[in-house]
C-alpha atoms as a PDB file:
ATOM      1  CA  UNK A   1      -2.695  -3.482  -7.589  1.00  0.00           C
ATOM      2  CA  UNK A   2      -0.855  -2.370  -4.448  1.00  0.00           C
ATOM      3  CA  UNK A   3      -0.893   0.269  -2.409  1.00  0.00           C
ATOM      4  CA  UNK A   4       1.052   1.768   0.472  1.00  0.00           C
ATOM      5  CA  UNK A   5      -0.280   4.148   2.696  1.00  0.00           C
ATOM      6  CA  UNK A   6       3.118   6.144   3.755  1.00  0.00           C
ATOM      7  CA  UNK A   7       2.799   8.725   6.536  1.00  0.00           C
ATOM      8  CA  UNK A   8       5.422  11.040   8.541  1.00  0.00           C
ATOM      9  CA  UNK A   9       6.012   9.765  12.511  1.00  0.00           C
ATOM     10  CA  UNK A  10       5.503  13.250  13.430  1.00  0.00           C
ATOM     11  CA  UNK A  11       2.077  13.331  11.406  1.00  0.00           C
ATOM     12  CA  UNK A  12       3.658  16.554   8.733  1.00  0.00           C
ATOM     13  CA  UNK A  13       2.809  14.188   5.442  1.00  0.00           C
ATOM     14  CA  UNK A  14       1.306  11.757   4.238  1.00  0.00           C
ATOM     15  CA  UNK A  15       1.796   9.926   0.735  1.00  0.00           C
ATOM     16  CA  UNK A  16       0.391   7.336  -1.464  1.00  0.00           C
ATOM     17  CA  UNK A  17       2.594   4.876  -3.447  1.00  0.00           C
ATOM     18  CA  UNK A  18       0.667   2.720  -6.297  1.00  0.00           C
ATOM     19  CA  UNK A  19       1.544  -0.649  -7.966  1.00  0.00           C
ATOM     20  CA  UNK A  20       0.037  -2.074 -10.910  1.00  0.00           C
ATOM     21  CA  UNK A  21       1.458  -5.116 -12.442  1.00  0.00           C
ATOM     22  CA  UNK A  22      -0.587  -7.674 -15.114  1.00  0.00           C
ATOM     23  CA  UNK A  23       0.118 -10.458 -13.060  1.00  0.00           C
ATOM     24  CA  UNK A  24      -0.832 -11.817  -9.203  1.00  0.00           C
ATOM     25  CA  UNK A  25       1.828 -10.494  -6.750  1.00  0.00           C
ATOM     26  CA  UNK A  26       4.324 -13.143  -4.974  1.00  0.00           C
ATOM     27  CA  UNK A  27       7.568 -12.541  -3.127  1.00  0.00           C
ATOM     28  CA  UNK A  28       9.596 -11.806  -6.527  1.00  0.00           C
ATOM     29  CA  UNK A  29       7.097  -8.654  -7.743  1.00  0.00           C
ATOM     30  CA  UNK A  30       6.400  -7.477  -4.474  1.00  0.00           C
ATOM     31  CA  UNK A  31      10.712  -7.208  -3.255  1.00  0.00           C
ATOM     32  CA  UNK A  32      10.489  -5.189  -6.681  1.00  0.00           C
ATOM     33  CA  UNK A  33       7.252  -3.105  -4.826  1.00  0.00           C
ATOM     34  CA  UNK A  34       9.462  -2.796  -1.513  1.00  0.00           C
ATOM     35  CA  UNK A  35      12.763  -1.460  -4.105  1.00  0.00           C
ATOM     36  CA  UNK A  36      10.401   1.415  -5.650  1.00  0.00           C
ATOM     37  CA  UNK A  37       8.852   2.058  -2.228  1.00  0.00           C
ATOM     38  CA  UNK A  38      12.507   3.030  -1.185  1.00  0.00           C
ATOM     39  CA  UNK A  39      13.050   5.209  -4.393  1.00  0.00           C
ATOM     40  CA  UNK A  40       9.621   6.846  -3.754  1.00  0.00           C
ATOM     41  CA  UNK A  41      10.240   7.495  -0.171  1.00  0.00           C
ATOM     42  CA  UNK A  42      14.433   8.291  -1.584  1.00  0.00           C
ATOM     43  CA  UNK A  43      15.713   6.055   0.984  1.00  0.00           C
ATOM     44  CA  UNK A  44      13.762   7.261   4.270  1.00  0.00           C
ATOM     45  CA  UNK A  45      13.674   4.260   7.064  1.00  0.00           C
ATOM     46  CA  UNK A  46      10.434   2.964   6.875  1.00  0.00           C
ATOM     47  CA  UNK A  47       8.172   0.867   9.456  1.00  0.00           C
ATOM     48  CA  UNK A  48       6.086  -1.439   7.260  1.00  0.00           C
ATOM     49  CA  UNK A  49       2.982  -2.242   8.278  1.00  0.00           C
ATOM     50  CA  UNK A  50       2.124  -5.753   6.823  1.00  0.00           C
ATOM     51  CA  UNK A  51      -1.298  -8.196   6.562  1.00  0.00           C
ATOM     52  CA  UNK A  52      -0.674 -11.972   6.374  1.00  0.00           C
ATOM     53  CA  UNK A  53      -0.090 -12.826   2.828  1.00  0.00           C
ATOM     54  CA  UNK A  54       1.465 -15.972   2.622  1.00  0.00           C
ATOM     55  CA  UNK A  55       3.855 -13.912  -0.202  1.00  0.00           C
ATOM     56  CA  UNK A  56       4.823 -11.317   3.112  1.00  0.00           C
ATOM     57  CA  UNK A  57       6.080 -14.656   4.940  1.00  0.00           C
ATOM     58  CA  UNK A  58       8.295 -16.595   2.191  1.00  0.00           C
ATOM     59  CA  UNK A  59      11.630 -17.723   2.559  1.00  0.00           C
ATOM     60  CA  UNK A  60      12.518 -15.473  -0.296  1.00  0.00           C
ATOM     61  CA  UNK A  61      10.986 -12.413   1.521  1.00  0.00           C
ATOM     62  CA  UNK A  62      11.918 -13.377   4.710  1.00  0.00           C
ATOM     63  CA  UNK A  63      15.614 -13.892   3.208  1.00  0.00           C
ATOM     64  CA  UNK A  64      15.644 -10.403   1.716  1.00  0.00           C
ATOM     65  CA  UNK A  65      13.887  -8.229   4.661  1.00  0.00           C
ATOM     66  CA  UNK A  66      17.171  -9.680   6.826  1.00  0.00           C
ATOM     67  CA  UNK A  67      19.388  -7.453   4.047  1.00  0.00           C
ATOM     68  CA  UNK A  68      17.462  -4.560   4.417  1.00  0.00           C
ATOM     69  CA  UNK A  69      16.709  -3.978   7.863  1.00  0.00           C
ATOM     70  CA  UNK A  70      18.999  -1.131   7.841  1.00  0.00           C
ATOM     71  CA  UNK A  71      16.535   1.057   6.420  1.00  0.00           C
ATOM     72  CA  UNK A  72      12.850  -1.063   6.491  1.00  0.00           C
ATOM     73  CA  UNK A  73      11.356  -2.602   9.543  1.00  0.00           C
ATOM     74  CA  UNK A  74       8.247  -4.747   9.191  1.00  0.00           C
ATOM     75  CA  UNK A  75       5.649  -5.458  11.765  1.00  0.00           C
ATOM     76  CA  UNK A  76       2.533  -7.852  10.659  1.00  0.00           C
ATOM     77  CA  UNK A  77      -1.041  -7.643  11.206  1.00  0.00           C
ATOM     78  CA  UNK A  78      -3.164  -9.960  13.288  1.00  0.00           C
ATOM     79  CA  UNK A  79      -4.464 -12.484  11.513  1.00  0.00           C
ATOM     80  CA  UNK A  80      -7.600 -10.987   9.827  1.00  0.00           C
ATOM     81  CA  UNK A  81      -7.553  -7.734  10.682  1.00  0.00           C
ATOM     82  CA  UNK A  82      -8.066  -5.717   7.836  1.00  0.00           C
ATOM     83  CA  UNK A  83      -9.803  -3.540   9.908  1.00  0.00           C
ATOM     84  CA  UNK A  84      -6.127  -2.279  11.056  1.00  0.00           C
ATOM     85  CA  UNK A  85      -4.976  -1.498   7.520  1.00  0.00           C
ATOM     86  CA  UNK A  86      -5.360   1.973   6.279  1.00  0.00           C
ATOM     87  CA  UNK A  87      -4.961   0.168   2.436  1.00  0.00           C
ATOM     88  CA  UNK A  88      -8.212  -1.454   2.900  1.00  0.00           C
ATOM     89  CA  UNK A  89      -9.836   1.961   3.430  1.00  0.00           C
ATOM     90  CA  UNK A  90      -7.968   3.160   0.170  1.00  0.00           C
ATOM     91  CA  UNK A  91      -9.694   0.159  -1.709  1.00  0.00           C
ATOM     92  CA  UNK A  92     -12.918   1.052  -0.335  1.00  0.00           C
ATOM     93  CA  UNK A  93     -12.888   4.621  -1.436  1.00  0.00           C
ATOM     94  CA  UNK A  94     -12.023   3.600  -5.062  1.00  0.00           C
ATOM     95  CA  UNK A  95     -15.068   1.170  -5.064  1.00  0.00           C
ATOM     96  CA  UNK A  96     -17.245   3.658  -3.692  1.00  0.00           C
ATOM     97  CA  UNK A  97     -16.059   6.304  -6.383  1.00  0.00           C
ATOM     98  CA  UNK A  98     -13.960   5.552  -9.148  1.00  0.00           C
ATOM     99  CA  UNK A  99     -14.233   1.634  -9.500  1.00  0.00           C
ATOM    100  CA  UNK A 100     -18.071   2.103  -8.684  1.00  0.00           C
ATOM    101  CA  UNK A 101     -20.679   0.443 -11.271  1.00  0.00           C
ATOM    102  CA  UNK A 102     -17.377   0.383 -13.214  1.00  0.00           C
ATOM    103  CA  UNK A 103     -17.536  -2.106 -16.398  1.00  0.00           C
ATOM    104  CA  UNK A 104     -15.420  -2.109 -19.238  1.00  0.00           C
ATOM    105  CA  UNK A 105     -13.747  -4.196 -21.968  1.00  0.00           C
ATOM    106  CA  UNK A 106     -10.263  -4.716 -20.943  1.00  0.00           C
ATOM    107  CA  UNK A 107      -7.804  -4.497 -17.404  1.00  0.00           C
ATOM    108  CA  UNK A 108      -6.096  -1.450 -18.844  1.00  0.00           C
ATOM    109  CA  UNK A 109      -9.066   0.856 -18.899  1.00  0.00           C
ATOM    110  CA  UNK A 110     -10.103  -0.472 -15.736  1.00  0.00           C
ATOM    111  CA  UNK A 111      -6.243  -0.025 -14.330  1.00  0.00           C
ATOM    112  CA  UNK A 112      -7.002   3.559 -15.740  1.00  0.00           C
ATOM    113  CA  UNK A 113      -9.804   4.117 -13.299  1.00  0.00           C
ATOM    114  CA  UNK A 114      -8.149   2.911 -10.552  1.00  0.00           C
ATOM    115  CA  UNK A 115      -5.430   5.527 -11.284  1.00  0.00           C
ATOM    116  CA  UNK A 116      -7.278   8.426 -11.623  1.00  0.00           C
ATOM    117  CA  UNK A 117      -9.026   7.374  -7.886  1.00  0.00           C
ATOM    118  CA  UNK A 118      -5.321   7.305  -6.748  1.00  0.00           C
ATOM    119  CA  UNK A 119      -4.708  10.785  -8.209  1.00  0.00           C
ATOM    120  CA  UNK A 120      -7.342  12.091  -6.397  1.00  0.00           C
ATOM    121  CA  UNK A 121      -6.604  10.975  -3.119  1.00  0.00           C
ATOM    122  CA  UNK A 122      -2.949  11.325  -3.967  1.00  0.00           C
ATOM    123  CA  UNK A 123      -4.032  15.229  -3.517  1.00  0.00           C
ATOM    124  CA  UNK A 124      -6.158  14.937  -0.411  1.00  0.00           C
ATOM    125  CA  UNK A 125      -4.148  14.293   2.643  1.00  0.00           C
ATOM    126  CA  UNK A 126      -6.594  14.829   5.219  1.00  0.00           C
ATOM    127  CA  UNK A 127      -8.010  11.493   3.429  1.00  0.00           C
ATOM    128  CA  UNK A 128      -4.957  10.057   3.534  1.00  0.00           C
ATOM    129  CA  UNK A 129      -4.995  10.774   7.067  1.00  0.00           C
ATOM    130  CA  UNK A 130      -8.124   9.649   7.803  1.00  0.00           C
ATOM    131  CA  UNK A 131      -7.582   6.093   6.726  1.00  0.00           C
ATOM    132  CA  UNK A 132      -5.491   5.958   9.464  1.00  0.00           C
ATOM    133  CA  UNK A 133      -7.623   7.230  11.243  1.00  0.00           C
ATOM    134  CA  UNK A 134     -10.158   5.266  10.649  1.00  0.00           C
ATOM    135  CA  UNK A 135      -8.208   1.959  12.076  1.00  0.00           C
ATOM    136  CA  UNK A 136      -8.022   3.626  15.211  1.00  0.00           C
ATOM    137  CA  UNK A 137      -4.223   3.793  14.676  1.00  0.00           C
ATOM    138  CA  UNK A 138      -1.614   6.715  15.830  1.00  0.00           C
ATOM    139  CA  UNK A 139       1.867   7.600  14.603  1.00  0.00           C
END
């Protein structure tokens, strides 16, 4: 799963974009995140706020942010400092709700769960909101 936590500079929106795939992410499916964050957003410049996978720093990412910086502009976390990312908040809240005691038989059903928690806070943006928040971070 991936998750972006997308919010206005002047602090009028915020928005959620999801990611499931079947497979670990590496610099191939997550360019392929970064295209549908672009559609989602419909082309908006964007100021990415990265952690330190080593995906985030390939040559093949690296190579492909230089060809899109006129629209996306990454910064990257401290080393770890997930304490700065509003995603990790997201990931909590799912735990602590939908994901919570969770056990079933197969990755779709568990997928499903994790997409109903998205729903939900899809339709709460003073959550949203307070993710940031919560990192002590401003727009």
């Amino acid at each position: 799963m991936a998750g972006i936590c997308c919010y206005q500079p002047d602090g009028s929106r915020a928005r959620l974009c999801f990611h499931t795939q079947p497979d670990s992410y590496n610099d191939h499916a997550l360019i392929g995140v970064l295209k549908q964050l672009r559609r989602f957003l419909r082309g908006a410049p964007v100021t990415l706020i990265w952690d330190n996978l080593p995906s985030h720093h390939s040559r093949v990412m690296g190579a492909w942010l230089e060809t899109q910086c006129h629209w996306l502009q990454v910064e990257y976390l401290p080393g770890y400092a997930h304490d700065l990312d509003p995603v990790e908040g997201l990931w909590a809240n799912l735990k602590d709700v939908e994901l919570a005691n969770l056990c079933r038989d197969t990755i779709t059903e568990i997928t499903e769960a994790a997409r109903q928690g998205v729903a939900r806070v899809r339709r709460d943006s003073t959550l949203l909101f307070s993710l940031l928040r919560h990192c002590e971070l401003e727009l």
